[in-house]
N, C-alpha and C. Protein backbone atom coordinates (compact mmCIF):
# COMPACT_ATOMS: atom_id res chain seq x y z
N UNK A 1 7.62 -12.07 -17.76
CA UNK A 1 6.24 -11.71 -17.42
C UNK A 1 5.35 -12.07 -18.60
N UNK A 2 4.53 -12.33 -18.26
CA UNK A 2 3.21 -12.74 -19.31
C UNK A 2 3.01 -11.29 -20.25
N UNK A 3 2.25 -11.75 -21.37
CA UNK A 3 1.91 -10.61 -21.87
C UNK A 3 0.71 -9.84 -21.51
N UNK A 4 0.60 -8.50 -21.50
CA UNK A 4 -0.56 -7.74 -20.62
C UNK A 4 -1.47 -7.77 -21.48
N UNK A 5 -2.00 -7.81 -22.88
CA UNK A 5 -3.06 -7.84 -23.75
C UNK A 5 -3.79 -9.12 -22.72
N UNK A 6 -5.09 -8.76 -22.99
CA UNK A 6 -5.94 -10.16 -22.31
C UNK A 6 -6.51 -9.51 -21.12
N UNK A 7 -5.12 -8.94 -20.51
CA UNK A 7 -5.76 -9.11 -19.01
C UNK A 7 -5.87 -7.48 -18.88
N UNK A 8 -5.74 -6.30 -19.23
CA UNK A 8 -6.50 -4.93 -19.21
C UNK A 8 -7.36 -4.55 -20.02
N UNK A 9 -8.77 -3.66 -20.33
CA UNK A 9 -9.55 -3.29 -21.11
C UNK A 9 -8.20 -2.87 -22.30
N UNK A 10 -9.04 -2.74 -23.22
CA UNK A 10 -8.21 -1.36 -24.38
C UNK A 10 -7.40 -0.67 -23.64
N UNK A 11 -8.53 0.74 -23.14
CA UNK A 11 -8.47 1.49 -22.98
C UNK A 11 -7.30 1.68 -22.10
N UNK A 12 -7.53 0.90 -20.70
CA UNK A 12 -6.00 0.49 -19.83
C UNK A 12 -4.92 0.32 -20.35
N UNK A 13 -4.56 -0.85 -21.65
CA UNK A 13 -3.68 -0.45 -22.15
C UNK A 13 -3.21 0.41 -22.80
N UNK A 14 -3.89 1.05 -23.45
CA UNK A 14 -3.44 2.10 -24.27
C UNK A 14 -2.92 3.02 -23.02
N UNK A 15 -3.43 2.99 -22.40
CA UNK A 15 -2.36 3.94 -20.98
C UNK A 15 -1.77 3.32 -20.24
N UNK A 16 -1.21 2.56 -20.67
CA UNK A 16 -0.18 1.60 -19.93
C UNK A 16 0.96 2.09 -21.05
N UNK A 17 0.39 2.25 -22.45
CA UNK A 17 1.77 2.00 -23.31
C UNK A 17 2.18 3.24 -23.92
N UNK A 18 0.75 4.18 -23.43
CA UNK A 18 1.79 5.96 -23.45
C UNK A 18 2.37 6.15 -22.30
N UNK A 19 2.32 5.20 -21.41
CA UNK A 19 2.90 6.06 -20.19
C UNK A 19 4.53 5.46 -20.45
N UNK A 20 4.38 4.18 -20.75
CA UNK A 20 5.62 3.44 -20.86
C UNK A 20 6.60 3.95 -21.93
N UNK A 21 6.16 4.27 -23.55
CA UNK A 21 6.50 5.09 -24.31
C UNK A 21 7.13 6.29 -24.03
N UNK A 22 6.19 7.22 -23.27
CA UNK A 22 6.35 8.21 -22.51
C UNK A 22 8.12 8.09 -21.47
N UNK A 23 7.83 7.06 -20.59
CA UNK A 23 9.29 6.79 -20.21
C UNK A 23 10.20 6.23 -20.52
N UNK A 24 10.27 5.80 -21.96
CA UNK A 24 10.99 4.83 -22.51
C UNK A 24 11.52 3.46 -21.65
N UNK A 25 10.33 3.15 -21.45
CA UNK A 25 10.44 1.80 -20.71
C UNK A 25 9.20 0.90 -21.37
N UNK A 26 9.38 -0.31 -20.99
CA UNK A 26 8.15 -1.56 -21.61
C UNK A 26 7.42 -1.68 -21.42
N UNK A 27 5.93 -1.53 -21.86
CA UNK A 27 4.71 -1.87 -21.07
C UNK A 27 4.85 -2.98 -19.56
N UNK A 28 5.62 -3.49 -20.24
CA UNK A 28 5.28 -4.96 -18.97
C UNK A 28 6.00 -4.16 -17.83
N UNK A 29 6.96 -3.40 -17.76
CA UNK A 29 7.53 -2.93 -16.78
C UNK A 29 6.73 -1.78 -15.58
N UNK A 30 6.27 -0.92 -16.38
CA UNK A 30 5.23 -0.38 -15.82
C UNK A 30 3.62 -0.87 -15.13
N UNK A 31 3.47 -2.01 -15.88
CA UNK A 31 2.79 -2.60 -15.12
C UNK A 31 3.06 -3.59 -13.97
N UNK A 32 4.23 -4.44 -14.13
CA UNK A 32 4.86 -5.01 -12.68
C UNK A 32 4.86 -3.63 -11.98
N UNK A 33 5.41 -2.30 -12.38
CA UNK A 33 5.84 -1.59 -10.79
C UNK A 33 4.31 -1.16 -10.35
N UNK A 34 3.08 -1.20 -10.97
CA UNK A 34 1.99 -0.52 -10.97
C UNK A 34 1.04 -1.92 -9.83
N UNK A 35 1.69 -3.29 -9.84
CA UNK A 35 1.21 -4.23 -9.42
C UNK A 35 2.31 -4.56 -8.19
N UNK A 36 3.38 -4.21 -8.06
CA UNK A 36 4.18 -3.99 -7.13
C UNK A 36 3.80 -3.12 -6.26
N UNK A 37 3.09 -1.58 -6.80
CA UNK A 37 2.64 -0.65 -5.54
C UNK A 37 1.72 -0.93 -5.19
N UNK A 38 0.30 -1.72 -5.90
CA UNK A 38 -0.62 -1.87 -5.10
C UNK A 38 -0.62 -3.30 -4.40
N UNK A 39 0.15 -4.07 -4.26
CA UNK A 39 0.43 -5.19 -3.29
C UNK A 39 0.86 -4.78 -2.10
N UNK A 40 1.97 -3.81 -2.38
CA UNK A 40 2.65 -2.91 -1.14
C UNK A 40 1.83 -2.65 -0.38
N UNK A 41 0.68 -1.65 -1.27
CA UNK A 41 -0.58 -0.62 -0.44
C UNK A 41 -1.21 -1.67 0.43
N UNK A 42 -1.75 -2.86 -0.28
CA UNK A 42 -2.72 -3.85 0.06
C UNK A 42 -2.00 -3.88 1.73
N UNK A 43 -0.91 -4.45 1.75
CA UNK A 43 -0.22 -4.58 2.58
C UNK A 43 -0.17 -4.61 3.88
N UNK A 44 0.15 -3.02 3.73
CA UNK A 44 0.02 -1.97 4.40
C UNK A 44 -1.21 -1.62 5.18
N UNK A 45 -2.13 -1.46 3.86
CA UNK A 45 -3.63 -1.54 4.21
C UNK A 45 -4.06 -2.96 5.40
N UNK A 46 -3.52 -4.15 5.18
CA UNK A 46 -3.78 -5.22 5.91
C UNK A 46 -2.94 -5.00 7.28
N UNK A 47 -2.30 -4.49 7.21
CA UNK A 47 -1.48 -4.32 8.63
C UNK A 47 -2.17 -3.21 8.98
N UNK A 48 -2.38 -2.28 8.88
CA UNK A 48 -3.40 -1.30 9.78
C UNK A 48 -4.79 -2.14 10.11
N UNK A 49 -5.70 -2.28 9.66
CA UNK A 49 -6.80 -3.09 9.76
C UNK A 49 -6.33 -3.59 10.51
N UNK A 50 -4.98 -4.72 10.81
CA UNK A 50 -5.08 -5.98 11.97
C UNK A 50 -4.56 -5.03 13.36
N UNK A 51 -3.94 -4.02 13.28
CA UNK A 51 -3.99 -3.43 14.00
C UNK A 51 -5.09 -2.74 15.14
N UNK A 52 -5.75 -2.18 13.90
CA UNK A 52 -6.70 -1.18 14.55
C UNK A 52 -7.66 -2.26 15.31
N UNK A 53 -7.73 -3.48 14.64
CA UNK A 53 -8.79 -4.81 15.65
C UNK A 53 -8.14 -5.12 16.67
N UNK A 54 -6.99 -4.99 16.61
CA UNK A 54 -6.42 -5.46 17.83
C UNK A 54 -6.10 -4.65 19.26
N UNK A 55 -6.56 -2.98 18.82
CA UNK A 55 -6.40 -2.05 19.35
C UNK A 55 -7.61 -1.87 20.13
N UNK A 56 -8.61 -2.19 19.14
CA UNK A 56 -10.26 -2.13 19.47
C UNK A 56 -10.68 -3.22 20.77
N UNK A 57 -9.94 -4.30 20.18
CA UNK A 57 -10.16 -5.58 21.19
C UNK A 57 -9.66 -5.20 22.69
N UNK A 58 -8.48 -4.51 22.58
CA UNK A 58 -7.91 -3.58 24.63
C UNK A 58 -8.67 -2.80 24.84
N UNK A 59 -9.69 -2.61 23.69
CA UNK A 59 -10.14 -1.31 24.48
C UNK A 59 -9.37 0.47 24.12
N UNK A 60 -8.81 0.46 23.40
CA UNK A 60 -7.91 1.60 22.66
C UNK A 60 -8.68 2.06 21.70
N UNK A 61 -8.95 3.33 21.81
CA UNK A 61 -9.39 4.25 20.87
C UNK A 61 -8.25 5.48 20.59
N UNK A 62 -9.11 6.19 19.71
CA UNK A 62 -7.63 7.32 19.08
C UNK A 62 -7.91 8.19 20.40
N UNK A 63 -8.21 8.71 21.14
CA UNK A 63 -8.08 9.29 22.06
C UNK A 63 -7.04 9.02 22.93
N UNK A 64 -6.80 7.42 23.25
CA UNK A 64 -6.10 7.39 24.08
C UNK A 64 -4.02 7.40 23.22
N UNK A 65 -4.13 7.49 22.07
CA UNK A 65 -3.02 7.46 21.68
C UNK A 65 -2.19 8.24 21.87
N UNK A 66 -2.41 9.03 21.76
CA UNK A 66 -1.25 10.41 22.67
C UNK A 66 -0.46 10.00 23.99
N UNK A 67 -1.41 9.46 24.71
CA UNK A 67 -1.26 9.62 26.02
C UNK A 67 -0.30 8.10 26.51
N UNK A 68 -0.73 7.21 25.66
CA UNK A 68 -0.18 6.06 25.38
C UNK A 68 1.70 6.32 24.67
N UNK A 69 1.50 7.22 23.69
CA UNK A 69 2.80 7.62 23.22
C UNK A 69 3.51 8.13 24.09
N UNK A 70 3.29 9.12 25.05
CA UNK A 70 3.47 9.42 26.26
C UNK A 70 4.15 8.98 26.90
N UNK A 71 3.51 7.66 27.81
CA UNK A 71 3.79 7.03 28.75
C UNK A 71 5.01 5.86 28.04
N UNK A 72 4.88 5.42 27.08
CA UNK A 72 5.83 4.47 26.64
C UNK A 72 7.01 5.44 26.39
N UNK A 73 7.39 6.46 25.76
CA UNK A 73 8.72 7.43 25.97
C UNK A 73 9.23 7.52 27.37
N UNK A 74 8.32 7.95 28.56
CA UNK A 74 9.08 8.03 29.68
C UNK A 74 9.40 6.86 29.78
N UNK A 75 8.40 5.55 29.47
CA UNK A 75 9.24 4.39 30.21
C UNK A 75 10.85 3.97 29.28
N UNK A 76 10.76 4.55 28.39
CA UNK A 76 12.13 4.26 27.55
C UNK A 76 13.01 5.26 28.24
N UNK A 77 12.85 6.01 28.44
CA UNK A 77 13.86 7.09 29.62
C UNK A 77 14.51 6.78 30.61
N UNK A 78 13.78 5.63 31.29
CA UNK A 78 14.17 5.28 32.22
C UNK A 78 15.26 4.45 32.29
């Protein structure tokens, strides 16, 4: 990994490298897992959004989700 000086304020680092200190682990490490969770989130975040447009586009609002959960269980029952 590159080195993190450059690319956080001070201040960021300096809490990047008590936290890392703190766990006896490497700055750089804590920051890959810190850039690892928010890619995840992003993600995540991007898959709801394409969702919820695509939900919007049938015509689906949160109202009808219950009822939708509903009906797709009985049809798995069957």
């Amino acid at each position: 990994m590159t080195d993190t000086k450059g690319l956080l304020s001070d201040e960021l680092l300096h809490r990047v490298e008590e936290t890392a200190r703190a766990q006896n682990r490497q700055p750089a490490e804590v920051v890959a897992e810190a850039v690892a969770k928010y890619l995840e989130e992003q993600s995540w975040r991007q898959y709801v959004e394409r969702n919820e447009m695509r939900a919007r586009a049938k015509g689906i609002g949160e109202d009808d989700v219950d009822r939708l959960i509903s009906e797709v269980r009985q049809e798995n029952r069957r």
